[in-house]
C-alpha atoms as a PDB file:
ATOM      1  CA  UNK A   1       6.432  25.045 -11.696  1.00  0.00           C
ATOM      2  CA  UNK A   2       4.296  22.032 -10.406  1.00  0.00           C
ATOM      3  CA  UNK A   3       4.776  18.670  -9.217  1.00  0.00           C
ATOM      4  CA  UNK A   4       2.897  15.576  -8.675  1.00  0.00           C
ATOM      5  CA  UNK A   5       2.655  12.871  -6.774  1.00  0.00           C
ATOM      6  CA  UNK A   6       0.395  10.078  -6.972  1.00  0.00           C
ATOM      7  CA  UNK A   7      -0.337   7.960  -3.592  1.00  0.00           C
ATOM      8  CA  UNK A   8      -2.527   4.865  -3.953  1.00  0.00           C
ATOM      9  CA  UNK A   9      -4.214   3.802  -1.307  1.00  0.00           C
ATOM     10  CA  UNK A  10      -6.085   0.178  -0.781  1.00  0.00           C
ATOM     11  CA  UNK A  11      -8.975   0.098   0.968  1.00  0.00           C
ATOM     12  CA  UNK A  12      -9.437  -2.539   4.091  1.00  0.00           C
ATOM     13  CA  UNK A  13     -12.314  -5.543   3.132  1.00  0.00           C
ATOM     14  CA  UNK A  14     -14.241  -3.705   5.498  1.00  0.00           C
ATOM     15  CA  UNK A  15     -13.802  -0.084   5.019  1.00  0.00           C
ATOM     16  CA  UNK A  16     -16.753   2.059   4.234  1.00  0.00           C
ATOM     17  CA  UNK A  17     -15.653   4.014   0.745  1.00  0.00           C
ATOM     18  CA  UNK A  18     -18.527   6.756   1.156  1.00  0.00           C
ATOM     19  CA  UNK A  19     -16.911   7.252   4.818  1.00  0.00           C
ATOM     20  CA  UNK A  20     -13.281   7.363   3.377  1.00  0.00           C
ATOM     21  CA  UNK A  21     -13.995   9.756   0.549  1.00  0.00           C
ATOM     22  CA  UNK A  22     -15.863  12.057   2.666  1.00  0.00           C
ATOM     23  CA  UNK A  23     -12.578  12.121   5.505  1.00  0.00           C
ATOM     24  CA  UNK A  24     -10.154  12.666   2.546  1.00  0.00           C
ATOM     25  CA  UNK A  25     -11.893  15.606   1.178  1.00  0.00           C
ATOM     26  CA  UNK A  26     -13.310  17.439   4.420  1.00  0.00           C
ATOM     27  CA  UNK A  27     -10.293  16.409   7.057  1.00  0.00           C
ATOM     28  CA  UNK A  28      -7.130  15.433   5.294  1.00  0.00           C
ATOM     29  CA  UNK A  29      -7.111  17.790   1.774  1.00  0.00           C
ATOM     30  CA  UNK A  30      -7.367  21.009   4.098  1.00  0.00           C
ATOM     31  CA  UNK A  31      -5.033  19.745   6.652  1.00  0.00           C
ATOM     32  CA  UNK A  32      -1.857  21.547   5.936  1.00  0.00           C
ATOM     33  CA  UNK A  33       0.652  19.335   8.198  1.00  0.00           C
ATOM     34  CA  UNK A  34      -0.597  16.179   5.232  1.00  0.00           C
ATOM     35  CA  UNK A  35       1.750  18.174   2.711  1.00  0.00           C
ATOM     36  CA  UNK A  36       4.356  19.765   4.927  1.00  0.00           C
ATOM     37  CA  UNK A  37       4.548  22.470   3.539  1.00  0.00           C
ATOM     38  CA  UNK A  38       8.675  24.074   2.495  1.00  0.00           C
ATOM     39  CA  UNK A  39       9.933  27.295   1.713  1.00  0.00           C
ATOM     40  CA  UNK A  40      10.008  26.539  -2.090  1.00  0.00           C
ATOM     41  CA  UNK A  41       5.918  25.593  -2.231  1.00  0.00           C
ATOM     42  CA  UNK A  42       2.780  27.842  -2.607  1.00  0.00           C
ATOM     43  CA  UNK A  43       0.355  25.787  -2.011  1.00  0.00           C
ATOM     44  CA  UNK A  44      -1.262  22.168  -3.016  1.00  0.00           C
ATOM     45  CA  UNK A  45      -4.031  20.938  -4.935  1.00  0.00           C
ATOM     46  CA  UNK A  46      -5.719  17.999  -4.423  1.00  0.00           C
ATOM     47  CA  UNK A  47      -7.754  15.887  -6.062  1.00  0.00           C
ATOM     48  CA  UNK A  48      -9.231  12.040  -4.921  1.00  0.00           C
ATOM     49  CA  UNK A  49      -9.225   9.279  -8.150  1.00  0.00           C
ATOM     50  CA  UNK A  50     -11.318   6.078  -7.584  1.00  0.00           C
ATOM     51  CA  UNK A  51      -9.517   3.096  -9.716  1.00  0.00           C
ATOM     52  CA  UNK A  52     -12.647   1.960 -11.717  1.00  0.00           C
ATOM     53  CA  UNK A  53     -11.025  -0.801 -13.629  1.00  0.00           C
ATOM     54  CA  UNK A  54      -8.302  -3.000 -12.132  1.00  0.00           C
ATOM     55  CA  UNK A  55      -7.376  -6.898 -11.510  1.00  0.00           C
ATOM     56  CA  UNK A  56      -9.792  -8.822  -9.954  1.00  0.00           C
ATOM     57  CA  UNK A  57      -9.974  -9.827  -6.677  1.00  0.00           C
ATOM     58  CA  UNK A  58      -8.106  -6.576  -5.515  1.00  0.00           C
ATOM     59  CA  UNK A  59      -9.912  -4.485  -2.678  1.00  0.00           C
ATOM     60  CA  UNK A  60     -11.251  -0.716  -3.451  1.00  0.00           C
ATOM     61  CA  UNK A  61      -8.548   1.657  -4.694  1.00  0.00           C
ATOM     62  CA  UNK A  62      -8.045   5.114  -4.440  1.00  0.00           C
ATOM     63  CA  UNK A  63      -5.323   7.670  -5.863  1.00  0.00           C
ATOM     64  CA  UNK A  64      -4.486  10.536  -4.384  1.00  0.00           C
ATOM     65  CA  UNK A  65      -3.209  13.218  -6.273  1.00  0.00           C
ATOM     66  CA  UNK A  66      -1.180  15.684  -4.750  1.00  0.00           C
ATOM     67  CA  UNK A  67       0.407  18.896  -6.891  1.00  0.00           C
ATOM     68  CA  UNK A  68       2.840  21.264  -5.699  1.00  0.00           C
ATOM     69  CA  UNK A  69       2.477  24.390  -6.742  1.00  0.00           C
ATOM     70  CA  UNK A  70       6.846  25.701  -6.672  1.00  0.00           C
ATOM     71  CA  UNK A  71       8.292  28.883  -7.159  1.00  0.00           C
ATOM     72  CA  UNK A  72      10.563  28.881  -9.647  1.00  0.00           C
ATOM     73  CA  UNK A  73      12.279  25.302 -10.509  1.00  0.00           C
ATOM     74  CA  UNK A  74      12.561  24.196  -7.434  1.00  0.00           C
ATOM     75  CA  UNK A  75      12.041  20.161  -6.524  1.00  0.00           C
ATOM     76  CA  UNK A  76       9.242  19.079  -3.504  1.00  0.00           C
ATOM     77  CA  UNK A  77       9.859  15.368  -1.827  1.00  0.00           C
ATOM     78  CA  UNK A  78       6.126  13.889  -1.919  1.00  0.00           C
ATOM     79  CA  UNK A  79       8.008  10.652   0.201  1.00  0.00           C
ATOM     80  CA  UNK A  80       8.809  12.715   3.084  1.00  0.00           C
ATOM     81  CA  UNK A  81       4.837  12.701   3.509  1.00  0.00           C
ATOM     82  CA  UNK A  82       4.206   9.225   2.619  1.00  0.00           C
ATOM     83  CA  UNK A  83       3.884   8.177   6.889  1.00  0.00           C
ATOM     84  CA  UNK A  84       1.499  11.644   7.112  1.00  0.00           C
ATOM     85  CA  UNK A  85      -0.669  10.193   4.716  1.00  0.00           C
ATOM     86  CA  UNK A  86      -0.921   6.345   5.987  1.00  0.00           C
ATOM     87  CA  UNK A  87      -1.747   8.010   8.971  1.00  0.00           C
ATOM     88  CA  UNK A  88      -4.175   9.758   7.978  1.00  0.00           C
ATOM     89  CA  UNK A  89      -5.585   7.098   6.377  1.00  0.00           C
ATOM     90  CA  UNK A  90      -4.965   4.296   8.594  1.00  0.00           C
ATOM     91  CA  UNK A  91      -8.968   3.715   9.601  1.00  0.00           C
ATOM     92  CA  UNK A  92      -9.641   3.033   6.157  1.00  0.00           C
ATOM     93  CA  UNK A  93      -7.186   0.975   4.578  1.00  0.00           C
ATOM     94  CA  UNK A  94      -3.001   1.129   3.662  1.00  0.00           C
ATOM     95  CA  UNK A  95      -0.813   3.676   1.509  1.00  0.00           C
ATOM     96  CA  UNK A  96       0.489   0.780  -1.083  1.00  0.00           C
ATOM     97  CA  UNK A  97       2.306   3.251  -3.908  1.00  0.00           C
ATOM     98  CA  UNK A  98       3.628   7.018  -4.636  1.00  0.00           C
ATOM     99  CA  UNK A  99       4.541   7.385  -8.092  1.00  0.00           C
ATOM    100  CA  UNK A 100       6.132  11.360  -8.260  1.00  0.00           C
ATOM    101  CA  UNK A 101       5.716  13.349 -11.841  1.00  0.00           C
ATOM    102  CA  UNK A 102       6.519  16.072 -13.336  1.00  0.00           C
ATOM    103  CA  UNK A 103       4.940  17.931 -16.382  1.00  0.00           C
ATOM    104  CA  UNK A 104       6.676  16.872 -19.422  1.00  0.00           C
ATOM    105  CA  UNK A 105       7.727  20.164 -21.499  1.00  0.00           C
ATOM    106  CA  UNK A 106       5.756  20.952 -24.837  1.00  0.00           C
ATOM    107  CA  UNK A 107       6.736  19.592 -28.083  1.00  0.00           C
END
């Protein structure tokens, strides 16, 4: 079974995007204490979202989607990593949602 999570992140006025893409990918995705990590999970998959059309006015966004890859159907708390991730991300701007999901079962 997987779950998802879904952290957006707001970039500072005067973060560098190229320089915050870059650290996500090469620093935080491999860094196994971001997504502790419980005796229920395999492993995670990552992958970084740009928001490409959003209100005005409103700095760079970023999701960053997290999936948990469980054995059997077992539940993973994406919150209890919510200060791992504003601290990893705390050079380039603030952790502003998580929005957890779940696959939705076929029709």
């Amino acid at each position: 079974m997987f779950r998802s999570a879904h952290f957006t992140i707001a970039l500072t006025r005067n973060a560098d995007a190229a320089a915050f893409k870059d650290h996500v990918r090469n620093v935080l995705f491999p860094d196994m204490q971001i997504m502790a990590p419980t005796r229920v999970t395999r492993g995670f998959s990552h992958r970084l979202l740009e928001v490409v059309d959003g209100l005005d006015g409103l700095p760079p966004r970023f999701v960053w989607e997290a999936t948990a890859d469980l054995m059997g159907n077992g539940a993973y708390d994406f919150a209890r990593n919510a200060v791992n991730v504003q601290a990893g991300i705390a050079a380039f701007g603030v952790l502003v949602d998580l929005v957890e999901t779940v696959e939705t079962d076929p029709a």
